[in-house]
C-alpha atoms as a PDB file:
ATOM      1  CA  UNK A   1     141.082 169.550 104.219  1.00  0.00           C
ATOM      2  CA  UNK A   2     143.162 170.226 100.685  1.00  0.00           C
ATOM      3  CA  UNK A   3     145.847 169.113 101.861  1.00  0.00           C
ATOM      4  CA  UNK A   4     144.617 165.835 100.722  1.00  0.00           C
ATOM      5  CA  UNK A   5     144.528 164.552  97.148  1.00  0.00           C
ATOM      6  CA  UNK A   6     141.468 162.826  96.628  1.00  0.00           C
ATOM      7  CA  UNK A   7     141.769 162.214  93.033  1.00  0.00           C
ATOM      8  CA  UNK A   8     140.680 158.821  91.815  1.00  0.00           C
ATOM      9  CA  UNK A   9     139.065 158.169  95.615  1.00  0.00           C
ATOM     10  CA  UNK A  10     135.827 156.194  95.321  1.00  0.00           C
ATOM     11  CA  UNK A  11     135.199 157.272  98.825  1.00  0.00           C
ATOM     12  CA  UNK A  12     135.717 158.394 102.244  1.00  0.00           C
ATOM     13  CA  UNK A  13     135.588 156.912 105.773  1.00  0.00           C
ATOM     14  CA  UNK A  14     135.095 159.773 108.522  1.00  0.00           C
ATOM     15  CA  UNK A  15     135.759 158.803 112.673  1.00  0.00           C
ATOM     16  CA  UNK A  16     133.900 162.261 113.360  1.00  0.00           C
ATOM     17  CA  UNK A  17     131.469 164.974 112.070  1.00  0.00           C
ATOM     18  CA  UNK A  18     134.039 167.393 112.490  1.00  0.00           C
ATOM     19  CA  UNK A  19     136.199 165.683 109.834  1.00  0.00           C
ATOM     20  CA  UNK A  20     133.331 164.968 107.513  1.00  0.00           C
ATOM     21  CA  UNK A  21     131.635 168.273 107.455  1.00  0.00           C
ATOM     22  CA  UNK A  22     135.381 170.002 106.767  1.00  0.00           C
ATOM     23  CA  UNK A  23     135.712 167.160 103.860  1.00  0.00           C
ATOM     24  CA  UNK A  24     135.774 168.942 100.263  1.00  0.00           C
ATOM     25  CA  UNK A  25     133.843 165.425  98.992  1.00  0.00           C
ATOM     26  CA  UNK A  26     130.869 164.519  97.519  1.00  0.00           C
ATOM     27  CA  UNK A  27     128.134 164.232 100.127  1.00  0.00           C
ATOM     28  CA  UNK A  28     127.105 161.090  99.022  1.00  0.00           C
ATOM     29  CA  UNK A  29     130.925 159.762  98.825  1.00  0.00           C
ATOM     30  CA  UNK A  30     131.196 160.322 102.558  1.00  0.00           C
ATOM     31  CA  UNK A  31     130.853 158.131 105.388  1.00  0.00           C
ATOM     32  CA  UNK A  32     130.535 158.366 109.376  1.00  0.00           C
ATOM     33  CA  UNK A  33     131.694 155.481 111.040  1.00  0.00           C
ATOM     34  CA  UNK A  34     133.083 156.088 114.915  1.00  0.00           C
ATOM     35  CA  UNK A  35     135.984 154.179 116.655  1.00  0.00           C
ATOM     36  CA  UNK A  36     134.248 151.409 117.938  1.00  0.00           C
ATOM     37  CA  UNK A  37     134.605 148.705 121.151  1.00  0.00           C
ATOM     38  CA  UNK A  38     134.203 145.544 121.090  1.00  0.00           C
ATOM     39  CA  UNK A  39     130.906 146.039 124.090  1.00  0.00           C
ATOM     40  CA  UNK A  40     130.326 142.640 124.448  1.00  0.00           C
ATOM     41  CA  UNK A  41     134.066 141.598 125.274  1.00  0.00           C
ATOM     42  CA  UNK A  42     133.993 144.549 128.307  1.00  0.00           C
ATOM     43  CA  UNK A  43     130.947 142.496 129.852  1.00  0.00           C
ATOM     44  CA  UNK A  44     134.113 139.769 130.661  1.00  0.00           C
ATOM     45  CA  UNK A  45     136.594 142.145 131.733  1.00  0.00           C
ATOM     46  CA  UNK A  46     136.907 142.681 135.764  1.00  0.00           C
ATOM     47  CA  UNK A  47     137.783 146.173 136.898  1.00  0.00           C
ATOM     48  CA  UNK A  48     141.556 146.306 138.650  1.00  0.00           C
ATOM     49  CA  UNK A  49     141.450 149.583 140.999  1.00  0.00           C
ATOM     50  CA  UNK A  50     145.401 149.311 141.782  1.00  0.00           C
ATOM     51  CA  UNK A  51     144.823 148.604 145.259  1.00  0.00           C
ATOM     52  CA  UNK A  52     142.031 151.674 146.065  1.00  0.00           C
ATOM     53  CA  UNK A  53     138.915 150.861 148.255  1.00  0.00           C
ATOM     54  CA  UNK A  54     135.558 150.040 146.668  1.00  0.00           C
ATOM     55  CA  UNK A  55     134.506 153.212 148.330  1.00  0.00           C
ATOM     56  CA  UNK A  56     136.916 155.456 147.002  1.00  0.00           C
ATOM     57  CA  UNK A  57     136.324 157.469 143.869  1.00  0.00           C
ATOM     58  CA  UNK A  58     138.822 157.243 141.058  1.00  0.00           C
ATOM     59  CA  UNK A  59     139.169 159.812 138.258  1.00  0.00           C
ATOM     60  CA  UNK A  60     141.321 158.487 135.559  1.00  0.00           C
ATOM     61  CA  UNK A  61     142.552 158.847 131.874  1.00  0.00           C
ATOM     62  CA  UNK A  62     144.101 157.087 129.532  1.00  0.00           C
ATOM     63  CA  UNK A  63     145.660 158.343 127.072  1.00  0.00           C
ATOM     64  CA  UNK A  64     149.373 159.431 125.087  1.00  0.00           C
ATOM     65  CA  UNK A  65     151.953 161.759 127.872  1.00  0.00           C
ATOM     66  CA  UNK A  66     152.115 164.828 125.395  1.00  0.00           C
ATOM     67  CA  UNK A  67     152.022 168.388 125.361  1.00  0.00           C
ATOM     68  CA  UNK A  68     148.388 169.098 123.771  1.00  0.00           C
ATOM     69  CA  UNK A  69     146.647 166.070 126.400  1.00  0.00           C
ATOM     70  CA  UNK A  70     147.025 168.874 129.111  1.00  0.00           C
ATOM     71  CA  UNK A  71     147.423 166.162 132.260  1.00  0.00           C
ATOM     72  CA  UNK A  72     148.424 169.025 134.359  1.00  0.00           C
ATOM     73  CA  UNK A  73     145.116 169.973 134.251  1.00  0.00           C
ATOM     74  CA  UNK A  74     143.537 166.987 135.768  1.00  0.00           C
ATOM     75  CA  UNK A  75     146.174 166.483 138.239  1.00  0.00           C
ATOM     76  CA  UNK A  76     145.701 170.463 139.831  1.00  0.00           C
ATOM     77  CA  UNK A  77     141.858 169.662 139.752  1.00  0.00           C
ATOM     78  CA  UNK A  78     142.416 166.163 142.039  1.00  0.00           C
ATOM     79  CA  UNK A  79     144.833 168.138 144.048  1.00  0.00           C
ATOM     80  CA  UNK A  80     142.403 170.664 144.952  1.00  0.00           C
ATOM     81  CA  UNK A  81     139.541 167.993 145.017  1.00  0.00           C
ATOM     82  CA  UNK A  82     141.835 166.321 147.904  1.00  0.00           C
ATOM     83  CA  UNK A  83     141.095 168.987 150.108  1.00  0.00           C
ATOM     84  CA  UNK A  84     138.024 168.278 150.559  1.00  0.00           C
ATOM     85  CA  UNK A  85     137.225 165.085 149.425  1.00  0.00           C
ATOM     86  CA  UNK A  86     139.675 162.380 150.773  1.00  0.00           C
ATOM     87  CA  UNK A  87     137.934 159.383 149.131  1.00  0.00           C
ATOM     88  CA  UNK A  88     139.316 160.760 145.709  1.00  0.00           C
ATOM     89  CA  UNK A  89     142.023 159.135 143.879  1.00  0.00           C
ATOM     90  CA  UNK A  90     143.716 159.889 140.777  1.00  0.00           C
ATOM     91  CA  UNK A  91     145.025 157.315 138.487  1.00  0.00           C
ATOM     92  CA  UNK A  92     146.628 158.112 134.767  1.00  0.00           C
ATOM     93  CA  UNK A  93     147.490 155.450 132.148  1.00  0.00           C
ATOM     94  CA  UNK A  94     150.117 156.409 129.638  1.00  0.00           C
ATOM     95  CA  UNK A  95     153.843 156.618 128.131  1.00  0.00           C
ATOM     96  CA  UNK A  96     155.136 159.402 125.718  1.00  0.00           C
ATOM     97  CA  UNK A  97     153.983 159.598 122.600  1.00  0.00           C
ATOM     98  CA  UNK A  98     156.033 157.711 119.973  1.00  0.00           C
ATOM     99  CA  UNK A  99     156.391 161.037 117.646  1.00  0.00           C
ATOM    100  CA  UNK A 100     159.665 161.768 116.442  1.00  0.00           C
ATOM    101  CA  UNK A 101     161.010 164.418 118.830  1.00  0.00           C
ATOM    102  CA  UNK A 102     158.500 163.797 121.663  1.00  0.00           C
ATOM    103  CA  UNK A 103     159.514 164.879 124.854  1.00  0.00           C
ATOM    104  CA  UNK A 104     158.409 161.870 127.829  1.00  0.00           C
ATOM    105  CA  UNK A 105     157.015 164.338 129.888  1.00  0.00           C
ATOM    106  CA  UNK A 106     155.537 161.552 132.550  1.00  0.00           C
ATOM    107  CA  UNK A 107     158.806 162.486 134.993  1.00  0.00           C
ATOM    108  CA  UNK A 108     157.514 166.273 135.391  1.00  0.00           C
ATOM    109  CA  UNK A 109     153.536 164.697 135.658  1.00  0.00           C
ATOM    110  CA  UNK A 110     155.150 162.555 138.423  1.00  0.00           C
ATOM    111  CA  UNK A 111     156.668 165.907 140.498  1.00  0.00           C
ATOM    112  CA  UNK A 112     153.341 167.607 140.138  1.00  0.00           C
ATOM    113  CA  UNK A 113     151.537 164.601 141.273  1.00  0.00           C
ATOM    114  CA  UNK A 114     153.873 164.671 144.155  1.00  0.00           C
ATOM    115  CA  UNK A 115     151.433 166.329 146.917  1.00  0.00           C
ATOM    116  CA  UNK A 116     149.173 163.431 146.355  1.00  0.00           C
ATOM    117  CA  UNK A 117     151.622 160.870 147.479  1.00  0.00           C
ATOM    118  CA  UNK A 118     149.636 157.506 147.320  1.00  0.00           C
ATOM    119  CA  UNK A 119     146.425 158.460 146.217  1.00  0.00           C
ATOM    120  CA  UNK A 120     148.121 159.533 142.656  1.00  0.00           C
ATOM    121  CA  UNK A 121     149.200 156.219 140.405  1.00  0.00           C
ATOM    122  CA  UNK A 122     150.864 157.183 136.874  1.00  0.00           C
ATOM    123  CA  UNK A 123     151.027 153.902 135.337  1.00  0.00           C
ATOM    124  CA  UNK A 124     153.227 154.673 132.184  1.00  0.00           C
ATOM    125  CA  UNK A 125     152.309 152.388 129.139  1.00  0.00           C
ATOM    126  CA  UNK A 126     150.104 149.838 129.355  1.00  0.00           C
ATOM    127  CA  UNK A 127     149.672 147.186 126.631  1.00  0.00           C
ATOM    128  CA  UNK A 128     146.224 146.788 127.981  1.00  0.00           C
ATOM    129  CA  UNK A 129     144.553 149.345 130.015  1.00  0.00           C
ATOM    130  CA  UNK A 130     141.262 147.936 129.883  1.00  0.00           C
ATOM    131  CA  UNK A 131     140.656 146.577 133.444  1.00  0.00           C
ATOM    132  CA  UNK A 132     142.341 149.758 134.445  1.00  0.00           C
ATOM    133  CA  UNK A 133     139.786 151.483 132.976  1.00  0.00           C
ATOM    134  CA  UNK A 134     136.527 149.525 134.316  1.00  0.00           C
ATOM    135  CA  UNK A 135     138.140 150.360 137.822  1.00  0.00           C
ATOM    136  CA  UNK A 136     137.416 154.400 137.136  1.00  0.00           C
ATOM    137  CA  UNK A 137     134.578 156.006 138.781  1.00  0.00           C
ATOM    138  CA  UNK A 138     134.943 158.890 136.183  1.00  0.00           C
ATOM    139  CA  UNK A 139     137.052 159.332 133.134  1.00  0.00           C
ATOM    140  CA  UNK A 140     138.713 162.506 131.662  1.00  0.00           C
ATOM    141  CA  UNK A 141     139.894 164.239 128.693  1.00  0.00           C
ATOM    142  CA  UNK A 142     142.124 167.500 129.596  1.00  0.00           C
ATOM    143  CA  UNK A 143     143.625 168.033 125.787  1.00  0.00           C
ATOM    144  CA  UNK A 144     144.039 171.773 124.660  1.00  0.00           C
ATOM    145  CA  UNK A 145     141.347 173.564 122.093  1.00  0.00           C
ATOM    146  CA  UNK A 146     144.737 173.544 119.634  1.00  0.00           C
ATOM    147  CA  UNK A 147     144.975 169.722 120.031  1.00  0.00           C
ATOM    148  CA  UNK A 148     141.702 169.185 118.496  1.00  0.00           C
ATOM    149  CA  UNK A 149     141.122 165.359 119.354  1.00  0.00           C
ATOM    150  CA  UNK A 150     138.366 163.334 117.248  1.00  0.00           C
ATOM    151  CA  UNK A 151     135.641 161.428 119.295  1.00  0.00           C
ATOM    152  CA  UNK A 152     138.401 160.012 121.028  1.00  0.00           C
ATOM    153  CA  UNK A 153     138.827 156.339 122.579  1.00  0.00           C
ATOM    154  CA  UNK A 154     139.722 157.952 126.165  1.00  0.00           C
ATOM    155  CA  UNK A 155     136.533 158.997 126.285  1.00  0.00           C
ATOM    156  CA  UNK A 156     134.572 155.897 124.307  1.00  0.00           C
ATOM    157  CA  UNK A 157     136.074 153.491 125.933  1.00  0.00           C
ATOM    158  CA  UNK A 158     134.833 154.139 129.658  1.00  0.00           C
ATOM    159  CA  UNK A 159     131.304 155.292 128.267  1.00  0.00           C
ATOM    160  CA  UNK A 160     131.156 151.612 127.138  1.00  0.00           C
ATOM    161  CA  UNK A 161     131.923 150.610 130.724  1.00  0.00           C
ATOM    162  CA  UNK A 162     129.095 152.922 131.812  1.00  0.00           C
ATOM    163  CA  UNK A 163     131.381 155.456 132.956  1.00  0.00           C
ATOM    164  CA  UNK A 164     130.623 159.522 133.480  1.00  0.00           C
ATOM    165  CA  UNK A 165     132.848 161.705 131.533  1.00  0.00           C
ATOM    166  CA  UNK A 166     134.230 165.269 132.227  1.00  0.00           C
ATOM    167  CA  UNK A 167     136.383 166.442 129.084  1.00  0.00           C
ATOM    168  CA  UNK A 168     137.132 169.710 127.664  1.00  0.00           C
ATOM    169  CA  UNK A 169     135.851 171.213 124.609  1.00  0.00           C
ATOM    170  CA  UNK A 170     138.994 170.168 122.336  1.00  0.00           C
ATOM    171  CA  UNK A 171     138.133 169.242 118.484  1.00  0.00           C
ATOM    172  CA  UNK A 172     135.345 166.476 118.139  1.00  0.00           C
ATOM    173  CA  UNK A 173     134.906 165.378 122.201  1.00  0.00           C
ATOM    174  CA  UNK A 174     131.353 167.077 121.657  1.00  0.00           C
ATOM    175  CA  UNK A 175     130.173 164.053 119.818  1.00  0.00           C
ATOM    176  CA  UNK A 176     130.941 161.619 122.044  1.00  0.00           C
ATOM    177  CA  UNK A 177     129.792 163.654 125.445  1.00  0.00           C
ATOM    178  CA  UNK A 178     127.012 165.799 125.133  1.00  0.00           C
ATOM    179  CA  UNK A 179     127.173 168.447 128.043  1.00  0.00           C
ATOM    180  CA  UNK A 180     124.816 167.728 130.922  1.00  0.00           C
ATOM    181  CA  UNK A 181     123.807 164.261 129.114  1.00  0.00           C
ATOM    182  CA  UNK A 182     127.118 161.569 129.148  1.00  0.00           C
ATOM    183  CA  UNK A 183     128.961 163.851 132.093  1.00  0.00           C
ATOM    184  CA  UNK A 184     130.005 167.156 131.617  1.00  0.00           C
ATOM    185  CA  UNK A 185     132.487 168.818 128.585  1.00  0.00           C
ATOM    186  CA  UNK A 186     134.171 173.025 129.582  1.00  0.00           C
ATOM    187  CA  UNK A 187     136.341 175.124 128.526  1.00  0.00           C
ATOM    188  CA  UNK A 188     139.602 173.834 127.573  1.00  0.00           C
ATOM    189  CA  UNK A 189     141.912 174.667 129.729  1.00  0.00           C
ATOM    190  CA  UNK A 190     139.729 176.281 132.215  1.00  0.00           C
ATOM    191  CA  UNK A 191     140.814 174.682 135.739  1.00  0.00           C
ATOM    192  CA  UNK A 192     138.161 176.094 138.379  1.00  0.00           C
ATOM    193  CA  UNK A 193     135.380 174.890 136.142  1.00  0.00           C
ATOM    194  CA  UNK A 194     136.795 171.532 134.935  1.00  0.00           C
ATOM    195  CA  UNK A 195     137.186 171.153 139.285  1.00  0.00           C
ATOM    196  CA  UNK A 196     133.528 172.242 140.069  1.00  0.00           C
ATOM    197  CA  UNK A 197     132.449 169.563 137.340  1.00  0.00           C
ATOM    198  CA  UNK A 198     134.200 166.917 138.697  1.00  0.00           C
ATOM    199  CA  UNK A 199     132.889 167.939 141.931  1.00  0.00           C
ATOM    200  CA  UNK A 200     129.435 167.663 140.701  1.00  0.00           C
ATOM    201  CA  UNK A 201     129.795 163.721 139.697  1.00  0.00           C
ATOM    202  CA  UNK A 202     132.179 163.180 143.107  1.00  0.00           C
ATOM    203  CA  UNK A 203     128.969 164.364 145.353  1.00  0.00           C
ATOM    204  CA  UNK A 204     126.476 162.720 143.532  1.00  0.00           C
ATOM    205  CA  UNK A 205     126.232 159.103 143.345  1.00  0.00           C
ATOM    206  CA  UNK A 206     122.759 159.412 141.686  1.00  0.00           C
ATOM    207  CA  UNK A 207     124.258 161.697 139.190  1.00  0.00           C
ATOM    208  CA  UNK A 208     127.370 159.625 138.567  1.00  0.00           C
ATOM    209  CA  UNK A 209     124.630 156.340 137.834  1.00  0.00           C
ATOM    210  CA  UNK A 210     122.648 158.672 135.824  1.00  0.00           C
ATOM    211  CA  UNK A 211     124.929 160.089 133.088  1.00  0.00           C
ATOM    212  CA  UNK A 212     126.767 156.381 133.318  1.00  0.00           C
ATOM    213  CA  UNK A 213     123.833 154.725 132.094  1.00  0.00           C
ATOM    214  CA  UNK A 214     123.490 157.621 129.314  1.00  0.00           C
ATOM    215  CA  UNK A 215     127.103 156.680 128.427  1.00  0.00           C
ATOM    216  CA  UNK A 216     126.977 152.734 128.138  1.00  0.00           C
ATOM    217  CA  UNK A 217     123.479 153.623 125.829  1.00  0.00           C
ATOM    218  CA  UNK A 218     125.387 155.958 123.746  1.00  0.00           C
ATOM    219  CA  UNK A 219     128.125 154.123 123.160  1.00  0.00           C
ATOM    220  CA  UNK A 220     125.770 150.579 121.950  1.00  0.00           C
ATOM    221  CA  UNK A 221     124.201 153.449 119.788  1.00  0.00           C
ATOM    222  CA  UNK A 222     127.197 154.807 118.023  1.00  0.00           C
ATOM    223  CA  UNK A 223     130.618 153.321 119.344  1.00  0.00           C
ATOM    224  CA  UNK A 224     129.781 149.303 118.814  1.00  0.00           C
ATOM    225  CA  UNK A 225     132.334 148.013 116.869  1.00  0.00           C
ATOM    226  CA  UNK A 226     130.356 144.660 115.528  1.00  0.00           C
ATOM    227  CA  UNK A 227     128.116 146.816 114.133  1.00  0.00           C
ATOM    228  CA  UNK A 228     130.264 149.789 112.785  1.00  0.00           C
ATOM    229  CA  UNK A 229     132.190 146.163 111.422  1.00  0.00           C
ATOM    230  CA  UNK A 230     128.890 145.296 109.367  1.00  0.00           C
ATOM    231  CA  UNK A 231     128.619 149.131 107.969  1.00  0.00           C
ATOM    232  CA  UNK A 232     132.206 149.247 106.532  1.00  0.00           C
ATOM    233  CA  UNK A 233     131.373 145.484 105.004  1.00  0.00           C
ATOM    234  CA  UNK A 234     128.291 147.181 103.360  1.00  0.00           C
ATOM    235  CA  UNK A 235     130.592 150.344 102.280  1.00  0.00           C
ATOM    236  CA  UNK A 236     133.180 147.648 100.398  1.00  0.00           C
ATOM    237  CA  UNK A 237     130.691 145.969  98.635  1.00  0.00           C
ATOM    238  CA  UNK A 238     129.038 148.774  97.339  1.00  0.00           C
ATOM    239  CA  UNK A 239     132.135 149.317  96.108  1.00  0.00           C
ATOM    240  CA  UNK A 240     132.968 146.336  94.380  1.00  0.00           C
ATOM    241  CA  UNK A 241     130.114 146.469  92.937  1.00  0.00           C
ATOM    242  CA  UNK A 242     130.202 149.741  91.552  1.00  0.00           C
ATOM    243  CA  UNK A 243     133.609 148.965  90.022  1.00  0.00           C
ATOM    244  CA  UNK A 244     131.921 145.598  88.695  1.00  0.00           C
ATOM    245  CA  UNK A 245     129.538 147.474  86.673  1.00  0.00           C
ATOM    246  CA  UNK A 246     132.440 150.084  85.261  1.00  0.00           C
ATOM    247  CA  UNK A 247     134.395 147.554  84.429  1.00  0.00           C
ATOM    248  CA  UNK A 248     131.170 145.648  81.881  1.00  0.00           C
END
């Protein structure tokens, strides 16, 4: 973390452990404070399933088309899912990344979604994905070990709708799903067991209630934005204050 010039910085504002630990900071200059949601707003928000039964089971993401999210990933698993499970659905929310250079690879996700014919819906961008998202059954995270993501929103986001997660073990996704607790986090990259987890939450509805309840509590604990709101507030005027007293 050098490559950052902290000289004359009062203090710093981490969105994950990761980040904070790897800081070169004063302990006591350093602060934890998650991406948050705004949990009382979801209450309001009614799920939209795109047209799939109440008894089918969607697996979904949302997140940037890019090289290091790995969608292929979740797209073999449904396809093999499909086999044997026909009540499974897959639906992906997302449009290239805006990086300079990006390729918009949502065309070639499209092709290899192609065997699923209906029961696959790439959305592309949406300005609000949030009703999208309250329709899942379970939400992923497929990004590569290289990617390293923070606690990221694609997983925060359905855990405040009480949603199961199944993500790979890519950056700081640990601290947002504990294995075996908020759904289920493997290898990245590693398609036969990122399938068989899946296939643990898709067979279980008990399980599926179970580590969704675990999510929704997780996220009030850590990910509620009101209160993450009232920490930074605290974080200023310590701040201000401390820069009141220099200045006497």
């Amino acid at each position: 973390m050098n490559r950052y010039d902290l000289g004359g910085v009062d203090a710093v504002v981490c969105q994950n452990r990761q980040v904070l630990k790897l800081l070169e900071f004063p302990t006591e200059r350093k602060c934890l404070i998650y991406h948050g949601v705004d949990l009382d707003g979801l209450r309001h928000i009614e799920p939209n399933r795109l047209g799939f039964a109440p008894d089918d089971l969607i697996i979904g993401q949302v997140s940037r088309i890019g090289g290091g999210q790995n969608h292929r990933l979740l797209i073999d698993a449904v396809i093999r899912l499909r086999e044997q499970y026909s009540r499974v659905k897959l639906v992906l929310v997302g449009g290239a990344t805006p990086q300079s250079g990006a390729v918009d690879l949502l065309p070639e996700l499209r092709e290899r979604a192609r065997p699923l014919g209906g029961d696959a819906v790439l959305t592309g961008h949406m300005d609000v994905p949030d009703p999208v998202v309250a329709g899942f059954d379970i939400a992923t995270s497929t990004s590569t070990r290289e990617f390293t993501e923070g606690a990221p929103r694609k997983l925060i986001e359905p855990m405040a709708f009480g949603i199961p997660c199944v993500t790979t073990d890519s950056g700081a996704t640990r601290e947002a799903v504990e294995d075996g607790v908020e759904g289920f986090v493997v290898e990245s990259d590693n398609l036969p067991q990122f399938t068989e987890r899946l296939e643990r939450l898709i067979v279980s509805e008990a399980l599926r209630t179970e580590m969704g309840q675990a999510a929704r509590a997780k996220a009030e604990r850590l990910f509620n934005i009101r209160r993450q709101a009232k920490e930074m507030k605290q974080i200023w005027l310590s701040l201000l204050d401390a820069s009141a007293q220099r200045a006497v």
